[in-house]
PDB file of N, CA and C in Angstrom:
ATOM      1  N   UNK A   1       0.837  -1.180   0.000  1.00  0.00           N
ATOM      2  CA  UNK A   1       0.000   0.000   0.000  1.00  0.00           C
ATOM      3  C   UNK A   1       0.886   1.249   0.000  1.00  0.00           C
ATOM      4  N   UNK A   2       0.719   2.098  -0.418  1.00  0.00           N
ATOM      5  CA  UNK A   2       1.254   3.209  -0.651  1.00  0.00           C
ATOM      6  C   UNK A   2       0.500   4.536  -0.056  1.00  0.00           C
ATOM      7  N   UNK A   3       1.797   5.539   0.944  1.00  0.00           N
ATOM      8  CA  UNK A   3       1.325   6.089   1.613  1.00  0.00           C
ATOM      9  C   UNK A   3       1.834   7.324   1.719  1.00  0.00           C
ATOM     10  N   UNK A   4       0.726   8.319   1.444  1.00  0.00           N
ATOM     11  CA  UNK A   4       0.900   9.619   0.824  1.00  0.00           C
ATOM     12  C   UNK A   4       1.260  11.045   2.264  1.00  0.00           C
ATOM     13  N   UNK A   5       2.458  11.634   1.738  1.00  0.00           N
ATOM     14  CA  UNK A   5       1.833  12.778   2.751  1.00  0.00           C
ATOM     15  C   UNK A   5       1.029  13.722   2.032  1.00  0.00           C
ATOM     16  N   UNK A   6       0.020  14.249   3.101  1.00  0.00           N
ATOM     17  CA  UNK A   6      -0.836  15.080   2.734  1.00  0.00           C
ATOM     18  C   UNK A   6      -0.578  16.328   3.468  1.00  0.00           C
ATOM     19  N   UNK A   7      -0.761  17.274   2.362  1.00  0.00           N
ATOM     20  CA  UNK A   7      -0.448  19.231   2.819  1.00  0.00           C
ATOM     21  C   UNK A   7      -2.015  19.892   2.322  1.00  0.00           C
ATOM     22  N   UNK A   8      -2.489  20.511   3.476  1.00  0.00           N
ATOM     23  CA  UNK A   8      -3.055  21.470   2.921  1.00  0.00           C
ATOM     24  C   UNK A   8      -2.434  22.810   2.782  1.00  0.00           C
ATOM     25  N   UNK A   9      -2.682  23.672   2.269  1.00  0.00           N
ATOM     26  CA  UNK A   9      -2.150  25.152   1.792  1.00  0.00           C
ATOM     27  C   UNK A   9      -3.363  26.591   1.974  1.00  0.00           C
ATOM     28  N   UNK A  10      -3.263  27.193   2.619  1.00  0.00           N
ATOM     29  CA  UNK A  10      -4.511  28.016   3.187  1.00  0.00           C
ATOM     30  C   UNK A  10      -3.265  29.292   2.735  1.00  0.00           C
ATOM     31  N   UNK A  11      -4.193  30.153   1.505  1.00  0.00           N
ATOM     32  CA  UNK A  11      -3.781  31.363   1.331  1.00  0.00           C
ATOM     33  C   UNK A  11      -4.457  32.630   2.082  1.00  0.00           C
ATOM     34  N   UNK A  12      -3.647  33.118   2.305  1.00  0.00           N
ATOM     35  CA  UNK A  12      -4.378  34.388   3.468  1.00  0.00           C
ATOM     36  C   UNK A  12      -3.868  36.078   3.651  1.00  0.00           C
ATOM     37  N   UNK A  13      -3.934  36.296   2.874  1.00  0.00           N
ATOM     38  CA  UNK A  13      -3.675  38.016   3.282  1.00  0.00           C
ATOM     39  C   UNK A  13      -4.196  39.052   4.218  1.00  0.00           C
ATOM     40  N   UNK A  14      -3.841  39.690   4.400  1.00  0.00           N
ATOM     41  CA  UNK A  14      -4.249  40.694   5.128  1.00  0.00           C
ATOM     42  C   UNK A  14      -4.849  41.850   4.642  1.00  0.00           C
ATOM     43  N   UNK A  15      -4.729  42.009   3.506  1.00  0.00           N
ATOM     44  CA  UNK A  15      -5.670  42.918   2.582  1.00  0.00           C
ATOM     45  C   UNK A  15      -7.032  42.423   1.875  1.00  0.00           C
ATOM     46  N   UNK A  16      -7.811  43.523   1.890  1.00  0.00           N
ATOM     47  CA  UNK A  16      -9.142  42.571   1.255  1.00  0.00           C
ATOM     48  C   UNK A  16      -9.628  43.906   1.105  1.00  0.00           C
ATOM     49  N   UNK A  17     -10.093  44.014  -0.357  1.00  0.00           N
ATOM     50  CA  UNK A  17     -10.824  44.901  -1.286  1.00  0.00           C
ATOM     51  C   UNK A  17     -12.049  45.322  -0.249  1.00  0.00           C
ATOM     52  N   UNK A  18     -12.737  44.675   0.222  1.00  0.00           N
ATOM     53  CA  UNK A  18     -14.122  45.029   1.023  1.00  0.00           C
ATOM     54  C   UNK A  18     -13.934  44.969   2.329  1.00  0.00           C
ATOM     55  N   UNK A  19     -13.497  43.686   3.245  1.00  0.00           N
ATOM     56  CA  UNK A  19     -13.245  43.542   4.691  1.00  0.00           C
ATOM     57  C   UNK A  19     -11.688  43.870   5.012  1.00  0.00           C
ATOM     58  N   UNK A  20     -11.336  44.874   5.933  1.00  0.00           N
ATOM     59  CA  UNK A  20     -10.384  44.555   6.396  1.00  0.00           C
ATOM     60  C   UNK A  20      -9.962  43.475   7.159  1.00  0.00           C
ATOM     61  N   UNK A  21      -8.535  43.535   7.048  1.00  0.00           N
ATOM     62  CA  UNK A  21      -8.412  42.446   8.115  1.00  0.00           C
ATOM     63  C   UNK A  21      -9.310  41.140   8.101  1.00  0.00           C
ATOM     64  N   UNK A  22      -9.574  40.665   7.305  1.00  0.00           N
ATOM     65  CA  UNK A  22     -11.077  40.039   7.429  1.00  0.00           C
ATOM     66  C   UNK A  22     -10.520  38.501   8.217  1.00  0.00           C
ATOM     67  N   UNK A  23      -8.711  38.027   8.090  1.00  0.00           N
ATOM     68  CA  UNK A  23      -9.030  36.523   8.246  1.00  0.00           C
ATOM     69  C   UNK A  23      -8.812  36.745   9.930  1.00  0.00           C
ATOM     70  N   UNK A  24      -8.703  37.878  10.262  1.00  0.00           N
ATOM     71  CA  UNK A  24      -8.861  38.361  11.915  1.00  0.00           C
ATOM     72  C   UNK A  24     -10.471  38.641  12.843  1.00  0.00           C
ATOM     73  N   UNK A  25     -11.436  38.133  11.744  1.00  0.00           N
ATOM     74  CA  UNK A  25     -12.531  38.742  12.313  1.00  0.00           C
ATOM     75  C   UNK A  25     -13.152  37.463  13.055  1.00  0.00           C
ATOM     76  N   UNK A  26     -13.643  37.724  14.150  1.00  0.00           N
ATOM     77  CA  UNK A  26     -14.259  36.470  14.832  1.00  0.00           C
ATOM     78  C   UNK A  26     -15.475  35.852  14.313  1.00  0.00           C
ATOM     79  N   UNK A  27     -15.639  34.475  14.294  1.00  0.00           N
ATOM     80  CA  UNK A  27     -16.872  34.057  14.053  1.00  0.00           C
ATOM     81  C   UNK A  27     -17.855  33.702  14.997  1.00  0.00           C
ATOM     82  N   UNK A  28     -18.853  33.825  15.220  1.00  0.00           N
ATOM     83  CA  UNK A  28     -19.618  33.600  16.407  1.00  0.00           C
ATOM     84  C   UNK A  28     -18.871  33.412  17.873  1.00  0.00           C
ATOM     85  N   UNK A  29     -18.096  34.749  17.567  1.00  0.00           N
ATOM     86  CA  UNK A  29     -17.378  35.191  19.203  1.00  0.00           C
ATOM     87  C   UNK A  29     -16.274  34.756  19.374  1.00  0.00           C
ATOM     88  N   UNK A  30     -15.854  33.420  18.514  1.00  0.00           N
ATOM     89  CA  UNK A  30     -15.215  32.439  19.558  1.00  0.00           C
ATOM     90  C   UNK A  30     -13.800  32.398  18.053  1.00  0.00           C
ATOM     91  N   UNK A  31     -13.892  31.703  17.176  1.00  0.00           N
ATOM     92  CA  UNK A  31     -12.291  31.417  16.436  1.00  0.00           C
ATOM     93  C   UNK A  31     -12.538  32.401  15.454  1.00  0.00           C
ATOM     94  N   UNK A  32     -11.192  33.066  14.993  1.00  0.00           N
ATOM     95  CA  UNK A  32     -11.254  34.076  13.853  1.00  0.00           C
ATOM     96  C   UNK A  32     -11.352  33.051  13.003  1.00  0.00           C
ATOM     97  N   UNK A  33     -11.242  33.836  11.801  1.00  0.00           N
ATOM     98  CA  UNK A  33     -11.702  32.668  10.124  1.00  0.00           C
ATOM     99  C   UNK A  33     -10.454  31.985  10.279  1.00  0.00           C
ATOM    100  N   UNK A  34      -9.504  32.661  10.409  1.00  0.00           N
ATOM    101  CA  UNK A  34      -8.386  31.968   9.764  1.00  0.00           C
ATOM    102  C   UNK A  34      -7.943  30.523  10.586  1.00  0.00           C
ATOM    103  N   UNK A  35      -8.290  30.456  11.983  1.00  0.00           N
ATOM    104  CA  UNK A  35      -7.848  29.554  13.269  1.00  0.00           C
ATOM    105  C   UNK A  35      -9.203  28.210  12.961  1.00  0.00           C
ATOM    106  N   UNK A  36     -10.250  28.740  12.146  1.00  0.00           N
ATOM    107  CA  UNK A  36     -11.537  27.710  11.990  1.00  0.00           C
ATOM    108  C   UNK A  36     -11.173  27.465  10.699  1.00  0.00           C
ATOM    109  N   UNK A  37     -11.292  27.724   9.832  1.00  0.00           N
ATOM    110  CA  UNK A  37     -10.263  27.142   8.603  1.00  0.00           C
ATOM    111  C   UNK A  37      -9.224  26.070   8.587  1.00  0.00           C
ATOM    112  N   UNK A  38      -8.029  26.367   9.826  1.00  0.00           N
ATOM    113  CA  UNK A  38      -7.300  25.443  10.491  1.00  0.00           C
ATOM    114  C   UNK A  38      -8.003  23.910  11.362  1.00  0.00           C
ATOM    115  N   UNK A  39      -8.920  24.503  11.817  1.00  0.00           N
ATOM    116  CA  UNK A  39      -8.950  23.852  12.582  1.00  0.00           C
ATOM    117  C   UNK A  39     -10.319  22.480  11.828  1.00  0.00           C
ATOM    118  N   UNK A  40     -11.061  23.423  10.525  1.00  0.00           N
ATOM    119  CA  UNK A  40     -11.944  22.305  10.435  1.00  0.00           C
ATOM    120  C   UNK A  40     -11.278  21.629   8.987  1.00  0.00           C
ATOM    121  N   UNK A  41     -10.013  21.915   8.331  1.00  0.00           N
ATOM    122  CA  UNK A  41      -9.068  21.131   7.561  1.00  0.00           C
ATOM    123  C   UNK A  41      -8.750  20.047   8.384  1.00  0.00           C
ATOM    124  N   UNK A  42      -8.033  20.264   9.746  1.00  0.00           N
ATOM    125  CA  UNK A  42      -7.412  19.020  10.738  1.00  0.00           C
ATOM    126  C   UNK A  42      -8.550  17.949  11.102  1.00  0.00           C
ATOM    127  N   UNK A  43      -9.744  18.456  10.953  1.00  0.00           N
ATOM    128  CA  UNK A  43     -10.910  17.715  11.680  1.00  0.00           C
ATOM    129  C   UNK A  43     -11.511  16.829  10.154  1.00  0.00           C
ATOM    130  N   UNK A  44     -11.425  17.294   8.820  1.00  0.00           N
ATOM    131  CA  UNK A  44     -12.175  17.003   7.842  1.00  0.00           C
ATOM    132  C   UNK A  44     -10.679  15.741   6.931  1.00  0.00           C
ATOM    133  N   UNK A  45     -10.103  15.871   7.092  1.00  0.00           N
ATOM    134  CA  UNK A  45      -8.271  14.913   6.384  1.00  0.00           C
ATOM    135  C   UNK A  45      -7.345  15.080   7.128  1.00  0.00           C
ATOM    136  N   UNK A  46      -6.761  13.795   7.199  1.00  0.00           N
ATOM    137  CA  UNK A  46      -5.726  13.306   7.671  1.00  0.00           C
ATOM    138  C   UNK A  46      -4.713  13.917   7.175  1.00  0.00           C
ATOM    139  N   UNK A  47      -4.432  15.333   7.956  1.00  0.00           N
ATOM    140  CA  UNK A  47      -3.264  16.172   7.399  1.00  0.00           C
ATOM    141  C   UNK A  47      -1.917  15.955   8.184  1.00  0.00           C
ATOM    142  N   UNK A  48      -0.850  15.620   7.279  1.00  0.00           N
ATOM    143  CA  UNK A  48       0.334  15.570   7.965  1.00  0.00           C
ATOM    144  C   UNK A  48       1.067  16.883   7.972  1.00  0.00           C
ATOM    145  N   UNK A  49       0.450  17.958   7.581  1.00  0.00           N
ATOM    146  CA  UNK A  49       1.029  19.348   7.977  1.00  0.00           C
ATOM    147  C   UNK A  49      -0.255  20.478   6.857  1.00  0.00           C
ATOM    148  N   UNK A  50       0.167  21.492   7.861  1.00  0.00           N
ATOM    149  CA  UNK A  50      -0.642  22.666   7.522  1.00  0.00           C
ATOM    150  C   UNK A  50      -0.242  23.952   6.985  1.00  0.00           C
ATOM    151  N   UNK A  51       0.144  24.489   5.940  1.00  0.00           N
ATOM    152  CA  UNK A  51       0.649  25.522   5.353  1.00  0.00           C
ATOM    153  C   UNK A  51       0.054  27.169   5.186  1.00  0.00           C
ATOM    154  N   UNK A  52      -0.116  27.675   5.924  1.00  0.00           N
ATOM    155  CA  UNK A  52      -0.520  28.528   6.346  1.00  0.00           C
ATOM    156  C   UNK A  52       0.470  30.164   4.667  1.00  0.00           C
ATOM    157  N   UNK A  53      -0.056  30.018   3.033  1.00  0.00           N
ATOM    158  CA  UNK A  53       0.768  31.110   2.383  1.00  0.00           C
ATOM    159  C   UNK A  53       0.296  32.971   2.529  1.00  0.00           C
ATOM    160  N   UNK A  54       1.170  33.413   3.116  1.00  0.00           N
ATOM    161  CA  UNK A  54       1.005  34.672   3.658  1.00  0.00           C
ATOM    162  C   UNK A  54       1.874  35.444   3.265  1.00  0.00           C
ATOM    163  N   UNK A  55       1.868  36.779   3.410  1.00  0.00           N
ATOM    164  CA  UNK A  55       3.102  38.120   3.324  1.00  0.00           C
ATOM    165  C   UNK A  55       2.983  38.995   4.741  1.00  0.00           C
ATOM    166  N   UNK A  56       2.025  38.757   5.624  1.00  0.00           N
ATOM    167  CA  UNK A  56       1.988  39.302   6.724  1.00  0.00           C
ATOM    168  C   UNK A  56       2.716  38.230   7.723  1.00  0.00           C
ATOM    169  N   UNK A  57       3.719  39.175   8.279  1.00  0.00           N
ATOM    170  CA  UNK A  57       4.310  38.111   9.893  1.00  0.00           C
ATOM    171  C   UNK A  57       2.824  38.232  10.965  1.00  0.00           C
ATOM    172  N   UNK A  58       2.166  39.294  10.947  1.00  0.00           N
ATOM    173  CA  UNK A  58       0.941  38.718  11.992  1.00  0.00           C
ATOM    174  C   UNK A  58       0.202  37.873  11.666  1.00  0.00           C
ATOM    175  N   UNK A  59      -0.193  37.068  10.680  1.00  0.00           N
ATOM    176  CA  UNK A  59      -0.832  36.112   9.725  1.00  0.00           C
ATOM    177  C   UNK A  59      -0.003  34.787  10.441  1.00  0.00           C
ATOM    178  N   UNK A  60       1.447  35.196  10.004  1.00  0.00           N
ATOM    179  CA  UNK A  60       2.392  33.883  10.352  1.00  0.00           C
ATOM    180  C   UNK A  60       2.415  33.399  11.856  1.00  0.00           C
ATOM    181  N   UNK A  61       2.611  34.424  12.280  1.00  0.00           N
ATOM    182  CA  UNK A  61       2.728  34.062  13.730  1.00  0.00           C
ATOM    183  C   UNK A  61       1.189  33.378  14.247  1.00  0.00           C
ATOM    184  N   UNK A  62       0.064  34.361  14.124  1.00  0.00           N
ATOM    185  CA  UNK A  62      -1.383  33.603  14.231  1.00  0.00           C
ATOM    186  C   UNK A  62      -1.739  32.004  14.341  1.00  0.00           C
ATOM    187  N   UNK A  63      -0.677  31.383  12.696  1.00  0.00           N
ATOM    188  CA  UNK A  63      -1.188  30.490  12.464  1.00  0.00           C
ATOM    189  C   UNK A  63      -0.628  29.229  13.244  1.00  0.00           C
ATOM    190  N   UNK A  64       0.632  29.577  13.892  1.00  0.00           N
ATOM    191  CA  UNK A  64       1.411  28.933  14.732  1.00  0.00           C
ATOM    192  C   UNK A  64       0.408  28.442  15.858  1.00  0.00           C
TER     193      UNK A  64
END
């Protein structure tokens, strides 16, 4: 059997034509987009790592 690693890749800026800041905005109080994104990739495939592509270090650090 042959056995794959799997990456997801979550692009994310910090600029946005309409929302600022938008992957910082909370969702029903509790995880910003960007941390529920993370978190329902880990819950939905068997990810052996999570790639968080950004140009903001507050983005980077976040996703840590």
């Amino acid at each position: 059997m042959i056995e794959y690693d799997v990456t997801a890749l979550i692009p994310a800026r910090l600029g946005s034509g309409r929302v600022s800041e938008k992957v910082f905005r909370t969702i029903d109080g509790e995880d910003t987009l960007l941390s529920r994104k993370i978190k329902q990739l880990r819950q939905l495939l068997p990810l052996d790592r999570v790639i968080v592509n950004t140009e903001s270090d507050r983005i980077a650090q976040t996703a840590l």
